[in-house]
N, C-alpha and C. Protein backbone atom coordinates (compact mmCIF):
# COMPACT_ATOMS: atom_id res chain seq x y z
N UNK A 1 -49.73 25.80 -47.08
CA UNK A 1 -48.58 25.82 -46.21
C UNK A 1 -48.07 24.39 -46.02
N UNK A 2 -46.56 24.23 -45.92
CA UNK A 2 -46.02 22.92 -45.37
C UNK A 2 -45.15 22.99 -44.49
N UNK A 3 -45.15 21.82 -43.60
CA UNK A 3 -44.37 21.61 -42.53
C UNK A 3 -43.32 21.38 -43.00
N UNK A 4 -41.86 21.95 -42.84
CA UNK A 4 -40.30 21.15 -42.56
C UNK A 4 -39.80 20.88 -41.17
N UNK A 5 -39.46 19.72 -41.51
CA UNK A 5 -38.78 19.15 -40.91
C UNK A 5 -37.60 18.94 -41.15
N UNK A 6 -36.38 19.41 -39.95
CA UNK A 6 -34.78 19.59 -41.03
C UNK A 6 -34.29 18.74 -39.60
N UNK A 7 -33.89 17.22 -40.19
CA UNK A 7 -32.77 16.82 -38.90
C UNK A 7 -31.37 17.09 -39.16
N UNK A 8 -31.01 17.00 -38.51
CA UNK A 8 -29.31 17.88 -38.39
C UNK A 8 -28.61 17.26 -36.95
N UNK A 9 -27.14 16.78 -37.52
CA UNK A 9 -25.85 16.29 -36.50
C UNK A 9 -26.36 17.90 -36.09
N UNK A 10 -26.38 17.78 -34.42
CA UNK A 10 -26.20 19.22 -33.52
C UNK A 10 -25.19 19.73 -34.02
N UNK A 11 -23.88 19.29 -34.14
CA UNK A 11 -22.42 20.02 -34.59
C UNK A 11 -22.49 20.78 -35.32
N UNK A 12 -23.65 20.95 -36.77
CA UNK A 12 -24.22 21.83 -37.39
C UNK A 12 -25.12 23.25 -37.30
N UNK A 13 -25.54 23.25 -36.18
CA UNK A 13 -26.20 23.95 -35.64
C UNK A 13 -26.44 25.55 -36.42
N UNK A 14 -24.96 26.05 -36.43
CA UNK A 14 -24.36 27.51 -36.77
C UNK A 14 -24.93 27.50 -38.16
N UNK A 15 -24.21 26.59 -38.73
CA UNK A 15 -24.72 26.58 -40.07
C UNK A 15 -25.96 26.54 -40.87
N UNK A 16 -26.89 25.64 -39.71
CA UNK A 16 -28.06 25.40 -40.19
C UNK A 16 -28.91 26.93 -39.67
N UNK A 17 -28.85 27.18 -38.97
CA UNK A 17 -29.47 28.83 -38.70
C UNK A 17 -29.12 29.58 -39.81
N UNK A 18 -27.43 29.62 -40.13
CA UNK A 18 -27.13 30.64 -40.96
C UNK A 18 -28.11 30.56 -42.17
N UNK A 19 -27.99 29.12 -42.54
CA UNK A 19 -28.97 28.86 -43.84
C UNK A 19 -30.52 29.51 -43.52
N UNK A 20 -30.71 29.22 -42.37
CA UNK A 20 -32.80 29.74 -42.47
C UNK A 20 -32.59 30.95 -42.78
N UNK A 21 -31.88 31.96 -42.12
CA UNK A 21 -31.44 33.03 -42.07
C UNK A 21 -31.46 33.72 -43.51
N UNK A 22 -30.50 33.09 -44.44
CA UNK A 22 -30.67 33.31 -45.55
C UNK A 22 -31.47 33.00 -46.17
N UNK A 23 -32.21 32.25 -46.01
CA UNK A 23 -33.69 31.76 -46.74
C UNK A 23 -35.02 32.93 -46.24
N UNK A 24 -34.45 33.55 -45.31
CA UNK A 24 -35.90 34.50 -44.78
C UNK A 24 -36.62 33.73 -43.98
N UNK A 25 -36.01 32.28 -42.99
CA UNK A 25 -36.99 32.37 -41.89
C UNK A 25 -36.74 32.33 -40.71
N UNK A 26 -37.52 33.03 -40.30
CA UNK A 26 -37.73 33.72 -39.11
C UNK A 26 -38.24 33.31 -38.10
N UNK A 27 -38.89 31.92 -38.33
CA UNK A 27 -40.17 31.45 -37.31
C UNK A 27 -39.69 30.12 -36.96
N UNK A 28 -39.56 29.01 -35.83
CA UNK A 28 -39.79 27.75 -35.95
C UNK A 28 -39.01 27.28 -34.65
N UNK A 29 -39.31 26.28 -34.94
CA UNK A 29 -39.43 25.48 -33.51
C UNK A 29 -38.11 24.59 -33.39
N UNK A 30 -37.26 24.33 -32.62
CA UNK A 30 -35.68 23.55 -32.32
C UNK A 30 -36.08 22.92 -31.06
N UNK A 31 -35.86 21.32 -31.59
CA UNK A 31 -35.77 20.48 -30.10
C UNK A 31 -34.29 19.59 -30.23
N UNK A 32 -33.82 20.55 -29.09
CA UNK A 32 -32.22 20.44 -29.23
C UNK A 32 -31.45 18.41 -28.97
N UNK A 33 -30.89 17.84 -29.07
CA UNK A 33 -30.31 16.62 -28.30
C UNK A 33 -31.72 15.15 -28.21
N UNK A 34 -31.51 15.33 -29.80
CA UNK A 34 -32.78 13.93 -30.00
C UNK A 34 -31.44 13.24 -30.52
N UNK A 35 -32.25 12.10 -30.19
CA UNK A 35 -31.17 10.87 -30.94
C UNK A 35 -32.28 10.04 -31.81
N UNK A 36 -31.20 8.78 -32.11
CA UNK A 36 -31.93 8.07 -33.48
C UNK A 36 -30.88 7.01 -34.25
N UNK A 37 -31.76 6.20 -35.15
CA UNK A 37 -30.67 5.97 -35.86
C UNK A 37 -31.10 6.18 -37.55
N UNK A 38 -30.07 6.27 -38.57
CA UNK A 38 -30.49 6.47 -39.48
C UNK A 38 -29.48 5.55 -40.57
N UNK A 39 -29.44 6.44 -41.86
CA UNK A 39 -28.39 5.84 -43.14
C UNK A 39 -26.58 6.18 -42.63
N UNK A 40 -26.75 6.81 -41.55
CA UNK A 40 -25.00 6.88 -41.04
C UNK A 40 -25.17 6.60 -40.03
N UNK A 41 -26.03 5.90 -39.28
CA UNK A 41 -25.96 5.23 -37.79
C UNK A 41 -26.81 5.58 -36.48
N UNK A 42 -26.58 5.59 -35.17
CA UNK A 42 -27.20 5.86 -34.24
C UNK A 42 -25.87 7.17 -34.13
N UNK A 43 -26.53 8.08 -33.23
CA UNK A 43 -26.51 9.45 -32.37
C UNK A 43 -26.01 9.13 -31.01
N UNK A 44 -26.59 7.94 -30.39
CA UNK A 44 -26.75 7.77 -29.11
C UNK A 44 -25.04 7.21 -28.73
N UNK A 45 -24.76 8.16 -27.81
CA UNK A 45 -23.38 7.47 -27.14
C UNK A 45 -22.38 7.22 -28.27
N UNK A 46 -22.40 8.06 -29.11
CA UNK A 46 -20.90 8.11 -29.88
C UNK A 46 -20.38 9.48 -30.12
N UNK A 47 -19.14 9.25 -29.64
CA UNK A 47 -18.49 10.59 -28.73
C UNK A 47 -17.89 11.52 -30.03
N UNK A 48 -18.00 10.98 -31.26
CA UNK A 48 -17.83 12.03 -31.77
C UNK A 48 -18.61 12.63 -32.78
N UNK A 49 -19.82 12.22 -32.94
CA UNK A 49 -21.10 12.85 -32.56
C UNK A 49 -21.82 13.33 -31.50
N UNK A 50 -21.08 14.12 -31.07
CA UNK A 50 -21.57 14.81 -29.41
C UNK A 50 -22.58 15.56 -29.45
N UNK A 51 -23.54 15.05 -28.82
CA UNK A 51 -24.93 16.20 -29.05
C UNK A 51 -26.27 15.69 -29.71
N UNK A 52 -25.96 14.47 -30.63
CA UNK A 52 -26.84 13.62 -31.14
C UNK A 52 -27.08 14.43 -32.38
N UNK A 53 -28.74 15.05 -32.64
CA UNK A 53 -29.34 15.09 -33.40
C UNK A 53 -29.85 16.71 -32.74
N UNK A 54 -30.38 17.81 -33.84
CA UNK A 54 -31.62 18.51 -33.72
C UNK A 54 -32.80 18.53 -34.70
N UNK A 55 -33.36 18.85 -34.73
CA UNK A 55 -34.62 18.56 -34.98
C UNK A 55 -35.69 20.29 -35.12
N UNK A 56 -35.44 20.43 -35.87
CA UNK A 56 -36.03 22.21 -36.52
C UNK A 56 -37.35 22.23 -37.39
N UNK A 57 -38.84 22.30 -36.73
CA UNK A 57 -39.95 22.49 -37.13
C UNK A 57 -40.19 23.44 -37.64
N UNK A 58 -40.64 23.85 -38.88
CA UNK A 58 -40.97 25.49 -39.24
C UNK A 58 -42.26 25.11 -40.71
N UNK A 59 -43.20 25.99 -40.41
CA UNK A 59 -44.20 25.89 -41.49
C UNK A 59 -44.09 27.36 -42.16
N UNK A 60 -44.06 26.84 -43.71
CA UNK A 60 -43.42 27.80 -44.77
C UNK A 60 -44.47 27.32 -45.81
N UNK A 61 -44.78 28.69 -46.45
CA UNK A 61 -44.92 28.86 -48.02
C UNK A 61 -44.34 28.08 -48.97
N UNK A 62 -45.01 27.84 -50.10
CA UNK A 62 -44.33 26.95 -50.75
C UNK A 62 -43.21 27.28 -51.25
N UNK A 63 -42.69 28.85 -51.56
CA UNK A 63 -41.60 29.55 -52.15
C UNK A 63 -40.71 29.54 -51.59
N UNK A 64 -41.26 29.94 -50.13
CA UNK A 64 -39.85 29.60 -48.95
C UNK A 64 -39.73 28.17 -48.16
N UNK A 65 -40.77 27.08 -48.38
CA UNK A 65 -39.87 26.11 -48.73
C UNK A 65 -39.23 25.64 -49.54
N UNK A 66 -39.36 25.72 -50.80
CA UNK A 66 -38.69 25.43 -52.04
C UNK A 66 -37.06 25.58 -51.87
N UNK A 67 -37.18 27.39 -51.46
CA UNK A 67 -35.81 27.88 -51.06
C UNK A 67 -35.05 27.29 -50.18
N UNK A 68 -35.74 26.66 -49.08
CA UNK A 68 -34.76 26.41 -47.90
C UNK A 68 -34.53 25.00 -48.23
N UNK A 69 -35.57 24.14 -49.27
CA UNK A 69 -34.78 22.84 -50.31
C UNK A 69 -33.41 22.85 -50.77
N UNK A 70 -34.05 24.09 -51.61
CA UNK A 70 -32.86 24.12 -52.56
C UNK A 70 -31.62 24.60 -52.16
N UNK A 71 -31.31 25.38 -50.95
CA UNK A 71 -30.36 25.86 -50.57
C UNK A 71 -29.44 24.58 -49.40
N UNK A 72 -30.13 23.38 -49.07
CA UNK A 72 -29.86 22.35 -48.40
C UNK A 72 -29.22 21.49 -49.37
N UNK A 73 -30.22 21.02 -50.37
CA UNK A 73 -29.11 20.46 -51.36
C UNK A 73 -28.10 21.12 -52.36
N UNK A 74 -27.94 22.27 -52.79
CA UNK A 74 -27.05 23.06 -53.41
C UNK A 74 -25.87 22.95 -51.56
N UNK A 75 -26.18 23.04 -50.53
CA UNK A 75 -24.75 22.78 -49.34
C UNK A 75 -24.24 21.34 -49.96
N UNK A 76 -25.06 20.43 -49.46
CA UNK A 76 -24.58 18.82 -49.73
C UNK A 76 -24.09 19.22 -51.18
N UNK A 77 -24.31 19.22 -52.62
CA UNK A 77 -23.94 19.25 -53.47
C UNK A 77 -22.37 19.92 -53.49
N UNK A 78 -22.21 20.95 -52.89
CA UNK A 78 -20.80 22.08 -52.59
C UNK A 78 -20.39 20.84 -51.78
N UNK A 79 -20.55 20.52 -50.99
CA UNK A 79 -19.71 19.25 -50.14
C UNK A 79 -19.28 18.32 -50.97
N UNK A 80 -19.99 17.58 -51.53
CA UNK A 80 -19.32 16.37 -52.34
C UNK A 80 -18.50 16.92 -53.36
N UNK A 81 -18.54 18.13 -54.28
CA UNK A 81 -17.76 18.53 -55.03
C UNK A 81 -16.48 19.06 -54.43
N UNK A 82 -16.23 19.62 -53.27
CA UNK A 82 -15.15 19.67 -52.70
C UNK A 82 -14.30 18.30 -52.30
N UNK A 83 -15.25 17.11 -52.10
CA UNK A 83 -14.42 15.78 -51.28
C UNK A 83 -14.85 16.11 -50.14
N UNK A 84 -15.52 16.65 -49.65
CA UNK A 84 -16.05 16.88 -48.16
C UNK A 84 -16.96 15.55 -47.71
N UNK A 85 -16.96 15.25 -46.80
CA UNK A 85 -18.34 14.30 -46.28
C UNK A 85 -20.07 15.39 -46.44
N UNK A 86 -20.25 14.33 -47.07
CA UNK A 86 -21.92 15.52 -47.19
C UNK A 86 -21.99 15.43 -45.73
N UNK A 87 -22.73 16.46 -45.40
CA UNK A 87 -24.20 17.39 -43.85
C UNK A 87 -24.44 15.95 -43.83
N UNK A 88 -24.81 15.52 -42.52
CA UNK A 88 -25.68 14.73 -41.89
C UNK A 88 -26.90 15.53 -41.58
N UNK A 89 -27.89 15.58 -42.92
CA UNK A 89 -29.03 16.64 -42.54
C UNK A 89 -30.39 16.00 -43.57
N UNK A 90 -31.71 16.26 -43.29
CA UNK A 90 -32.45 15.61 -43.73
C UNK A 90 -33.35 16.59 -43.70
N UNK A 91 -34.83 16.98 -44.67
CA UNK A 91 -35.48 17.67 -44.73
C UNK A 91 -36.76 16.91 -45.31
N UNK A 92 -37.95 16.91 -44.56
CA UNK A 92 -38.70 16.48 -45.21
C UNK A 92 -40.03 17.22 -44.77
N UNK A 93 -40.90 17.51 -45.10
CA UNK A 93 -42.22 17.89 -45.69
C UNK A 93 -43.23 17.09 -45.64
N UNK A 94 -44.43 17.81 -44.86
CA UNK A 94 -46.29 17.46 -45.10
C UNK A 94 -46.61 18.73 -45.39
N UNK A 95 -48.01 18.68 -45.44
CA UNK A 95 -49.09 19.56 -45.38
C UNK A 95 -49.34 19.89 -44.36
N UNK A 96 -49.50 21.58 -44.31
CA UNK A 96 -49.76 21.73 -42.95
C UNK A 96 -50.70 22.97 -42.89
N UNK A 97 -51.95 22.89 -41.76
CA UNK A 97 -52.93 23.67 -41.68
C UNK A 97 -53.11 24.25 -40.54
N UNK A 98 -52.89 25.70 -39.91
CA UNK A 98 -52.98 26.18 -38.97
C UNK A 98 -54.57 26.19 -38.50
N UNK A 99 -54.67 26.10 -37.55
CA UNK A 99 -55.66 25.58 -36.89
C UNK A 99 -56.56 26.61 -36.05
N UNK A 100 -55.49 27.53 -35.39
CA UNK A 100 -55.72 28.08 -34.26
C UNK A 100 -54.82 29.10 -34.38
């Protein structure tokens, strides 16, 4: 099993559900209004990034993480081929061992 981790502009929110949704998951954890700074800036106190950051924990199979990879970069990919600004969205992965 591995942990994802998906950060996401809040403004995304709809979208980013719709995607688990379609990926088949069902399970995980949202800690709504984190901030930060990253490769497009800080979150904190800029008004049109309202909402900062979320932050979506979910431990998946390797198949259904793979999927919910590949369906994150196949969005960004549809974005830049339109001229769109890619997702302000990030996904990254450990190992993860239920415990309890």
């Amino acid at each position: 099993m591995d942990m994802l981790m998906i950060v996401f502009r809040a403004a995304l929110k709809e979208r980013v559900h719709e995607l688990l949704r379609t990926c088949g998951v069902t399970a995980y954890t949202e800690i709504p209004q984190t901030i930060g700074t990253g490769q497009s800036g800080s979150t904190e106190g800029v008004s049109f990034y309202a909402g900062g950051n979320s932050v979506i924990l979910t431990s998946l199979e390797p198949e259904r993480r793979d999927k919910v990879a590949d369906a994150v970069k196949a969005w960004c990919t549809e974005a830049e081929q339109a001229g769109w600004i890619k997702p302000a969205i990030r996904v990254f992965c450990w190992p993860c061992t239920q415990l309890i």
